[in-house]
Structures are given as structure tokens and as C-alpha cells.
C-alpha atoms as a PDB file:
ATOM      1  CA  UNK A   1      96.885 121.063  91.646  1.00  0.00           C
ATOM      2  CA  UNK A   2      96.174 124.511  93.499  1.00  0.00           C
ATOM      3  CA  UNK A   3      96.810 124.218  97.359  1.00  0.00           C
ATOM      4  CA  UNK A   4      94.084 125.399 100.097  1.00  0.00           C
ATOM      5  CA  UNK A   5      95.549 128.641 101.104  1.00  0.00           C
ATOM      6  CA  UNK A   6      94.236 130.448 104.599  1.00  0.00           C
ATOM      7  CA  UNK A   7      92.450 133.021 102.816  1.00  0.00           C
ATOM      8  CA  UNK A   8      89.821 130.578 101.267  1.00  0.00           C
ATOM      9  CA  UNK A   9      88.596 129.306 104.981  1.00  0.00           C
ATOM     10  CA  UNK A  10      85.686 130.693 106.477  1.00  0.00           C
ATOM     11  CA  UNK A  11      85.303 131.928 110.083  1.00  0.00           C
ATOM     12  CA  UNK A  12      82.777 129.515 111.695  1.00  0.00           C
ATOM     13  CA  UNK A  13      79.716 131.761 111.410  1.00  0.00           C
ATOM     14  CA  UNK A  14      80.239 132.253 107.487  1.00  0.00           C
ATOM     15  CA  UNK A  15      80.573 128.816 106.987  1.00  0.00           C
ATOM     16  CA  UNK A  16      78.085 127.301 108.446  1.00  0.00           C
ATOM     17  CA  UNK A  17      75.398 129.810 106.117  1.00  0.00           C
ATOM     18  CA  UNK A  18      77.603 128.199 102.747  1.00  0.00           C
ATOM     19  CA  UNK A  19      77.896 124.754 104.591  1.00  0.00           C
ATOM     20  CA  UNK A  20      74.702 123.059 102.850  1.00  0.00           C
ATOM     21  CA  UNK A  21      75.261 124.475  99.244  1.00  0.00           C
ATOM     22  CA  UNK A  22      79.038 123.078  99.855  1.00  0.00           C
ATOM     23  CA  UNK A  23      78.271 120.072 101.281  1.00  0.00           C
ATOM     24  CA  UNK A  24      75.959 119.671  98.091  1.00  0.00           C
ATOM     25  CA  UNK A  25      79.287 120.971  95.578  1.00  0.00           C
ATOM     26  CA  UNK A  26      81.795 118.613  97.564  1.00  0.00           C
ATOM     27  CA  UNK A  27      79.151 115.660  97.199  1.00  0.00           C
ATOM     28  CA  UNK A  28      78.818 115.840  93.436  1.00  0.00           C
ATOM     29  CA  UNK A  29      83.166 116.616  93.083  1.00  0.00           C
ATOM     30  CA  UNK A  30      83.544 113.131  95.310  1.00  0.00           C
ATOM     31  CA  UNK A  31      80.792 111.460  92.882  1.00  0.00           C
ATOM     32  CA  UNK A  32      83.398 111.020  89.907  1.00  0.00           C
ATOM     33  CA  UNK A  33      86.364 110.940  92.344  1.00  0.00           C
ATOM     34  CA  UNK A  34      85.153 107.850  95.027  1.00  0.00           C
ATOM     35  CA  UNK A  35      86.253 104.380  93.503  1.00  0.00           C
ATOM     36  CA  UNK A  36      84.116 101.405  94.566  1.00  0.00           C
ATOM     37  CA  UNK A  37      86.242  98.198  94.434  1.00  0.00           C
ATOM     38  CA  UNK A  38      84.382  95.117  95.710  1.00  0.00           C
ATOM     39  CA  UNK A  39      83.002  94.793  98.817  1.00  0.00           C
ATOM     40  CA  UNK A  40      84.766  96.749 101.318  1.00  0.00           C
ATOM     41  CA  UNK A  41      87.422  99.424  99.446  1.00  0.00           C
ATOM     42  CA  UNK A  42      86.867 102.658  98.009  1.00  0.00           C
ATOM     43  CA  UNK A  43      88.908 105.333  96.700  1.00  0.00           C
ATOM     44  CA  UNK A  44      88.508 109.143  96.901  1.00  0.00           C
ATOM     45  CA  UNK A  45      91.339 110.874  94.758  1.00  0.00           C
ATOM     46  CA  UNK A  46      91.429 114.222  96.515  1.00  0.00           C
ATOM     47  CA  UNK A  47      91.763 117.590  94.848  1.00  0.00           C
ATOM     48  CA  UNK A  48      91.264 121.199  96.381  1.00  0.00           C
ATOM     49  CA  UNK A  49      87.582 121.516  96.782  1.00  0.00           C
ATOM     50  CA  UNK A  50      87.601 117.565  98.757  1.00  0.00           C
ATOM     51  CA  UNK A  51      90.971 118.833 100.769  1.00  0.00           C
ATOM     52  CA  UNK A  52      88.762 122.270 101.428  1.00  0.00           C
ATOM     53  CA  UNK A  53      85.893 120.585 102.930  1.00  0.00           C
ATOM     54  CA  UNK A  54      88.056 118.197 105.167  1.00  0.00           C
ATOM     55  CA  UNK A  55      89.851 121.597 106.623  1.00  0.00           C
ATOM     56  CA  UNK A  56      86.428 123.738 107.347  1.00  0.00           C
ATOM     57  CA  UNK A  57      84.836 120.504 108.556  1.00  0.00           C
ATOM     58  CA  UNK A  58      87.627 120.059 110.880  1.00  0.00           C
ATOM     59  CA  UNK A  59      87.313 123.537 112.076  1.00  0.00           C
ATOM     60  CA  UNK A  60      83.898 123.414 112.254  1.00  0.00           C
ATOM     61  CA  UNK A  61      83.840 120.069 114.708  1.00  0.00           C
ATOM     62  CA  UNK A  62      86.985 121.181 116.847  1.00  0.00           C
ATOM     63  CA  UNK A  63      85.452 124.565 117.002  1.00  0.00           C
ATOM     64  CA  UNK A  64      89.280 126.377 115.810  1.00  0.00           C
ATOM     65  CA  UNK A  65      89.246 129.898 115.817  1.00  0.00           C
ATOM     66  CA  UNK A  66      93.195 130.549 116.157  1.00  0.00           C
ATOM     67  CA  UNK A  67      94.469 131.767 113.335  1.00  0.00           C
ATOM     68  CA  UNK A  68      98.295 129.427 113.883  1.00  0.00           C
ATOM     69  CA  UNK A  69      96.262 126.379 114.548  1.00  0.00           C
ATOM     70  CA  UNK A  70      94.125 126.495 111.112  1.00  0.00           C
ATOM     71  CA  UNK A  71      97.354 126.714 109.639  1.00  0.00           C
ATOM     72  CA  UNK A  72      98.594 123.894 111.279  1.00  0.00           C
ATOM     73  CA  UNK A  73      95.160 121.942 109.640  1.00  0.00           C
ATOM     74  CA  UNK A  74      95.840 123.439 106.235  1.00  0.00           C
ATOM     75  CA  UNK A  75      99.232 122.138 106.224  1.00  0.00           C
ATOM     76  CA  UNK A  76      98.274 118.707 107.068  1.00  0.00           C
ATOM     77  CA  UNK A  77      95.280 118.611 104.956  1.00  0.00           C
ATOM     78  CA  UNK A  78      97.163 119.762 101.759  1.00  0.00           C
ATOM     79  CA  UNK A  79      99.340 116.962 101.845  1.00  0.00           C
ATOM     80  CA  UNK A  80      96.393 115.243 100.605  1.00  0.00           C
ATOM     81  CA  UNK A  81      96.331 117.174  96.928  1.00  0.00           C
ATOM     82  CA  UNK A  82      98.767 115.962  94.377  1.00  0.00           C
ATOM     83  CA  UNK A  83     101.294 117.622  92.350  1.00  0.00           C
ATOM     84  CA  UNK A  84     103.155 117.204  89.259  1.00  0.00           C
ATOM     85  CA  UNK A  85     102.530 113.595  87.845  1.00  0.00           C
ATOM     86  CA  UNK A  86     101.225 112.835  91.080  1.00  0.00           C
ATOM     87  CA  UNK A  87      97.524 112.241  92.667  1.00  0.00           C
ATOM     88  CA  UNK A  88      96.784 111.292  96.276  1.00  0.00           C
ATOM     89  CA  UNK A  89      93.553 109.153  96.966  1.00  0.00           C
ATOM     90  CA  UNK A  90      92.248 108.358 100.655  1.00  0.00           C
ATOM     91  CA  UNK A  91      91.431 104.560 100.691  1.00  0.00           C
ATOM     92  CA  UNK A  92      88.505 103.465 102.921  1.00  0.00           C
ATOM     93  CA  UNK A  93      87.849 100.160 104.730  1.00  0.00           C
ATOM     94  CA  UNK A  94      84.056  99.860 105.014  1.00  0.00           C
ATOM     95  CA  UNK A  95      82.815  97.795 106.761  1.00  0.00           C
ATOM     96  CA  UNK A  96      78.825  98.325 107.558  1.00  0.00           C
ATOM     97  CA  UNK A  97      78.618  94.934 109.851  1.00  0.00           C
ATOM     98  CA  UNK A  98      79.776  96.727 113.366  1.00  0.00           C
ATOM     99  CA  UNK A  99      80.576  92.954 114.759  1.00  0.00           C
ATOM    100  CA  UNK A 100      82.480  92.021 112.102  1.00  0.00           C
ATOM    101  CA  UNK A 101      85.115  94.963 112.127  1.00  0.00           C
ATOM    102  CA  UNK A 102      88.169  93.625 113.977  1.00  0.00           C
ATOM    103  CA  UNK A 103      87.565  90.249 112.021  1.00  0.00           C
ATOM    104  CA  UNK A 104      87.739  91.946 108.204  1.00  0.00           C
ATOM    105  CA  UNK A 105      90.529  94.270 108.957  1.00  0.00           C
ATOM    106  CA  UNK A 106      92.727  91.700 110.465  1.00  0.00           C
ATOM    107  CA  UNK A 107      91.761  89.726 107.293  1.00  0.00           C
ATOM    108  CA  UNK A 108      93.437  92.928 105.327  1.00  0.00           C
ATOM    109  CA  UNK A 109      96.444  93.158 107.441  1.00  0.00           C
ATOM    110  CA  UNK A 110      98.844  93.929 105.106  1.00  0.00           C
ATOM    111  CA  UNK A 111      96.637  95.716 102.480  1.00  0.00           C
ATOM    112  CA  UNK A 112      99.204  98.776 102.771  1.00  0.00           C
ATOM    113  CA  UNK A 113     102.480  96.884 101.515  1.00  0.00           C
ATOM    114  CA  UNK A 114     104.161  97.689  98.417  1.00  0.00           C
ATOM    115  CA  UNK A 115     102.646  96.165  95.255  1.00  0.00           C
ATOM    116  CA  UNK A 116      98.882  95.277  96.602  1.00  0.00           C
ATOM    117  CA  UNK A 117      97.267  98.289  94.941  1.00  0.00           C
ATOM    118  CA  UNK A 118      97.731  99.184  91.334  1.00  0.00           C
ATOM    119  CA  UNK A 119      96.121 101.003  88.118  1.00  0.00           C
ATOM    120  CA  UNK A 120      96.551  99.502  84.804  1.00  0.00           C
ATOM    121  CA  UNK A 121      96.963 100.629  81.423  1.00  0.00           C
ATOM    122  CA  UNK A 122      95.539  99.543  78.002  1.00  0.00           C
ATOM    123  CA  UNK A 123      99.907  99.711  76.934  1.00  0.00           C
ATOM    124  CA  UNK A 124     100.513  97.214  79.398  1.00  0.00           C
ATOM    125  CA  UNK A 125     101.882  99.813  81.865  1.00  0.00           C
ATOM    126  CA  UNK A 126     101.128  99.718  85.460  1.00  0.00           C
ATOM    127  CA  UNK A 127     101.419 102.467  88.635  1.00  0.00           C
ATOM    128  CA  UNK A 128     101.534 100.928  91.906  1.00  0.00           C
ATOM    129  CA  UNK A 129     100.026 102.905  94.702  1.00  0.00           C
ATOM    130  CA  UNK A 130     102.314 103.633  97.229  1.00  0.00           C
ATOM    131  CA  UNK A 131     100.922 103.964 101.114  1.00  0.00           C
ATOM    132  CA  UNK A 132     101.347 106.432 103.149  1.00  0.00           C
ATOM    133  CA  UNK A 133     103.348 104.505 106.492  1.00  0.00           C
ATOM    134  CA  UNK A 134     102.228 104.463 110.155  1.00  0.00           C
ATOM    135  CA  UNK A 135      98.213 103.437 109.399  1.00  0.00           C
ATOM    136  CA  UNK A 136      99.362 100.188 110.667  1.00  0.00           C
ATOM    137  CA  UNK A 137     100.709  98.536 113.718  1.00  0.00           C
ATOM    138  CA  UNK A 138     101.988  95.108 114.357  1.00  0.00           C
ATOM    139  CA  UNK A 139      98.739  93.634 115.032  1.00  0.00           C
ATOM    140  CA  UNK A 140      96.230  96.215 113.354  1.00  0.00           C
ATOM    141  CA  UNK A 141      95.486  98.405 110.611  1.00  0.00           C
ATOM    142  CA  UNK A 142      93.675 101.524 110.254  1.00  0.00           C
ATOM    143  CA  UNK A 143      90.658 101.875 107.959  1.00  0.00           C
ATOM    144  CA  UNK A 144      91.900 105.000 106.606  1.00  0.00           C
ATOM    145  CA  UNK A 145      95.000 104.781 104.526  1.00  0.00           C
ATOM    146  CA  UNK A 146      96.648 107.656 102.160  1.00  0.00           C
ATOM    147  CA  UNK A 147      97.741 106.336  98.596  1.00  0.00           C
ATOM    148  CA  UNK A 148     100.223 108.513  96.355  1.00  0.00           C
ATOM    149  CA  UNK A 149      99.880 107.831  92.855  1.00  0.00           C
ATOM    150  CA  UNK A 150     103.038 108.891  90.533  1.00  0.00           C
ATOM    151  CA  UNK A 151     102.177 108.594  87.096  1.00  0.00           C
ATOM    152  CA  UNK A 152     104.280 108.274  83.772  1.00  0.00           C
ATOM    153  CA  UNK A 153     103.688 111.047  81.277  1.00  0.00           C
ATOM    154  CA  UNK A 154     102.631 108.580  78.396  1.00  0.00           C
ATOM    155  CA  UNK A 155     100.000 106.897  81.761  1.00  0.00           C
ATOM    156  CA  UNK A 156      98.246 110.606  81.865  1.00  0.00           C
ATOM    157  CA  UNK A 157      97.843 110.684  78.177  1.00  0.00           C
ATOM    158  CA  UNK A 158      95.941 107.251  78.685  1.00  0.00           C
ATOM    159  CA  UNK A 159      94.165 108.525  81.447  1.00  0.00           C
ATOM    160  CA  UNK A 160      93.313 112.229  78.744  1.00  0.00           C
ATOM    161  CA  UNK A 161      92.883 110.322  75.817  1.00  0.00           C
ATOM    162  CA  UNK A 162      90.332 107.021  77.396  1.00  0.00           C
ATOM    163  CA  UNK A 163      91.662 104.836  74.369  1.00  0.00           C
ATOM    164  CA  UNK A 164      90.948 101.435  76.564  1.00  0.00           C
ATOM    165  CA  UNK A 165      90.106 100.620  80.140  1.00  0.00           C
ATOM    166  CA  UNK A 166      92.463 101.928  82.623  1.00  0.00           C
ATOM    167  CA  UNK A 167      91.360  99.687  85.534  1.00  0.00           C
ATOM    168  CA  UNK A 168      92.238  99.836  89.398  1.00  0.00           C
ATOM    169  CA  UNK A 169      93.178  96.030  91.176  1.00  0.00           C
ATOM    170  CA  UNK A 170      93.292  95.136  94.552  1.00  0.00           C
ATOM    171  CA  UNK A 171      95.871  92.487  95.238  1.00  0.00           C
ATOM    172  CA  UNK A 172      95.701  91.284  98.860  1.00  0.00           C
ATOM    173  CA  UNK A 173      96.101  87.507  99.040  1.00  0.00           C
ATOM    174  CA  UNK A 174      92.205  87.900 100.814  1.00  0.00           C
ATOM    175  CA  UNK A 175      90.442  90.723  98.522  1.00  0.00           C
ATOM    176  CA  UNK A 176      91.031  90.483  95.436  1.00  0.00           C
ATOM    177  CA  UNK A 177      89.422  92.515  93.137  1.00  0.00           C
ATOM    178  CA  UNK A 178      88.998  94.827  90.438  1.00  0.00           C
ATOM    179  CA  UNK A 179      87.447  97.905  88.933  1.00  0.00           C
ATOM    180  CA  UNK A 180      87.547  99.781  85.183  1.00  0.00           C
ATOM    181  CA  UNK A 181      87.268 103.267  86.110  1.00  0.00           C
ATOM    182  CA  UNK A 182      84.848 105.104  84.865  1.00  0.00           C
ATOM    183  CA  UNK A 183      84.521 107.878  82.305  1.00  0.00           C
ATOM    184  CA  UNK A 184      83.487 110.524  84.267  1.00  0.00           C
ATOM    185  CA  UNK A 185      86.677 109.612  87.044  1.00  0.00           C
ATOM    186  CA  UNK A 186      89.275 109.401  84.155  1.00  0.00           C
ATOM    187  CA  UNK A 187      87.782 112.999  83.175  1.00  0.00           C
ATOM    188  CA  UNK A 188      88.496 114.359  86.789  1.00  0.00           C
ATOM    189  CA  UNK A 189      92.116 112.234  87.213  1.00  0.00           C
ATOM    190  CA  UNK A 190      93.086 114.071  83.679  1.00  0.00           C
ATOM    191  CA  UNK A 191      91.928 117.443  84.664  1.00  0.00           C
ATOM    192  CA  UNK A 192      93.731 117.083  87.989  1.00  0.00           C
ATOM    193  CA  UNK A 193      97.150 115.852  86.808  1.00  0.00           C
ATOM    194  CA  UNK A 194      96.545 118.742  83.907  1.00  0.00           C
ATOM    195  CA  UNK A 195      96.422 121.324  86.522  1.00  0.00           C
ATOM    196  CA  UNK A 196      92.776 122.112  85.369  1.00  0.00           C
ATOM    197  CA  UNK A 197      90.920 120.663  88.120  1.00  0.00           C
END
């Protein structure tokens, strides 16, 4: 997938005259890309125009101007795009209930091991999503976690050619649940890992 470069960011006067009609673009990119599962997860596989957004938003709340220092956020932010048989989703723990916060998250303490996330396959096959480290601490997790999804060649012709349901599992031992992804997400995940966006 194409990289934000620094000649795609706005200053902060031009940006804020394309902000709404962006905003609107970004909203309707993230509609096939955000993965409900149950309750309290979602998934957002980034790609360019999602990782774009983040980086002008940034500079648009921190107020950056210096030239060095929107690098420095493109840098970072790009991380978040995939590459070749590779996509990167940002999980979310939401949690609407403001007194119940520290309670659920410590009940998902652990959510970012090795072998809690997957996607399966109609072949059988399966890609574990692998975490992003330091979201945690000893006695608390973040509810913002970066997954990095490396895929088989014969898993992105499953995702291209939608023969069955390719379906995304939670596995914590408390939240466990599942979603088929939908048409419209397998679309996006096949353009992405097609370099077509």
C-alpha cells in the first residue's frame, strides 16, 4: 500500500477548508474497514487515506507547523499501513459505560498475547494477529492496540475470490466472540493487499 508522503499534508489553513468533505471521504473508507466483534472490540484495517487523516488531525490538534516535526508524525503514522502480504488494523476497546472502564479492561488483560485474535479461512487456514508490544503493563492494558496481519498468498486469494466466510474470532478466555466479515470489507482487505487500494 502507498505511504503518506509530506507533500500530501496540508498547512493548517488549507486543511481546515477540505476538513469536512474529508472527514465525510475518511468516514465512508472506515465504513467497510471498522470490524464490529461483540460487545466491546472493533477493528479498523488502516490504509493511506485512514493513516492520512490520523496525521492532519494530529497536526491540526497539536497545532504543528515545523516542517521536521510533521515528519516525525508521518513516520509514526505510516507504520500503521501494511505492505506486502501484510495489513495493519487498530483494535479498539469500547467501552460506553464510563464507571465500568477499569473493571472491563482488567477483564481483557491479556487480550494482546499471541494466539487470542485470528481470521479464518473457508480451507481451514488461519492468520493469527500479531500485537503490536508495550500497550500493556503489568497491571493494565491500553484500549488502543496495533494488530499486524501477515497473510498467505493462497489466504488473499480467499479474501479476492469470497468463495466462503472468512470470519474474524476473538479468543480471550472472557470475550469470546466472532464475526464473518463482510462483503464490502473483504472488497477493501483484497484491494489493499493488491496494492489497489
Amino acid at each position: 500500500m502507498r505511504a503518506v508522503s509530506l507533500n500530501e499534508i496540508k498547512d493548517l489553513t488549507e486543511y481546515e477548508k477540505a476538513r469536512p468533505a474529508f472527514r465525510q471521504h475518511v468516514k465512508e473508507v472506515k465504513a467497510a474497514r471498522r470490524v464490529i466483534v461483540g460487545p466491546h472490540l472493533s477493528f479498523v484495517f488502516e490504509n493511506h487515506d485512514t493513516v492520512l487523516f490520523q496525521i492532519q488531525e494530529m497536526i491540526r490538534a497539536e497545532r504543528i507547523v515545523d516542517e521536521r516535526a510533521i515528519q516525525h508524525e508521518i513516520e509514526t503514522y505510516n507504520e500503521l499501513i501494511g505492505g506486502h502480504h501484510r495489513l495493519r488494523s487498530t483494535m479498539f476497546i469500547e467501552i460506553d459505560d464510563s464507571s465500568r472502564v477499569k473493571e472491563l479492561l482488567d477483564r481483557l488483560y491479556g487480550i494482546d498475547d499471541r494466539g487470542m485474535v485470528w481470521i479464518d479461512f473457508p480451507d481451514g487456514s488461519r492468520c493469527d494477529g500479531v500485537y503490536d508490544q508495550g500497550y500493556s503493563k503489568e497491571d493494565k492494558i491500553s484500549a488502543v492496540h496495533y494488530v499486524t496481519w501477515n497473510f498467505t498468498p493462497a489466504q488473499e486469494a480467499l479474501l479476492r475470490e469470497s468463495t466462503g466466510p472468512v470470519v474474524l474470532v476473538v479468543n480471550h478466555p472472557n470475550y469470546k466472540e466472532q464475526v464473518t466479515l463482510r462483503f464490502d470489507t473483504l472488497r477493501a482487505l483484497a484491494g489493499d493487499l493488491s496494492g489497489s487500494e
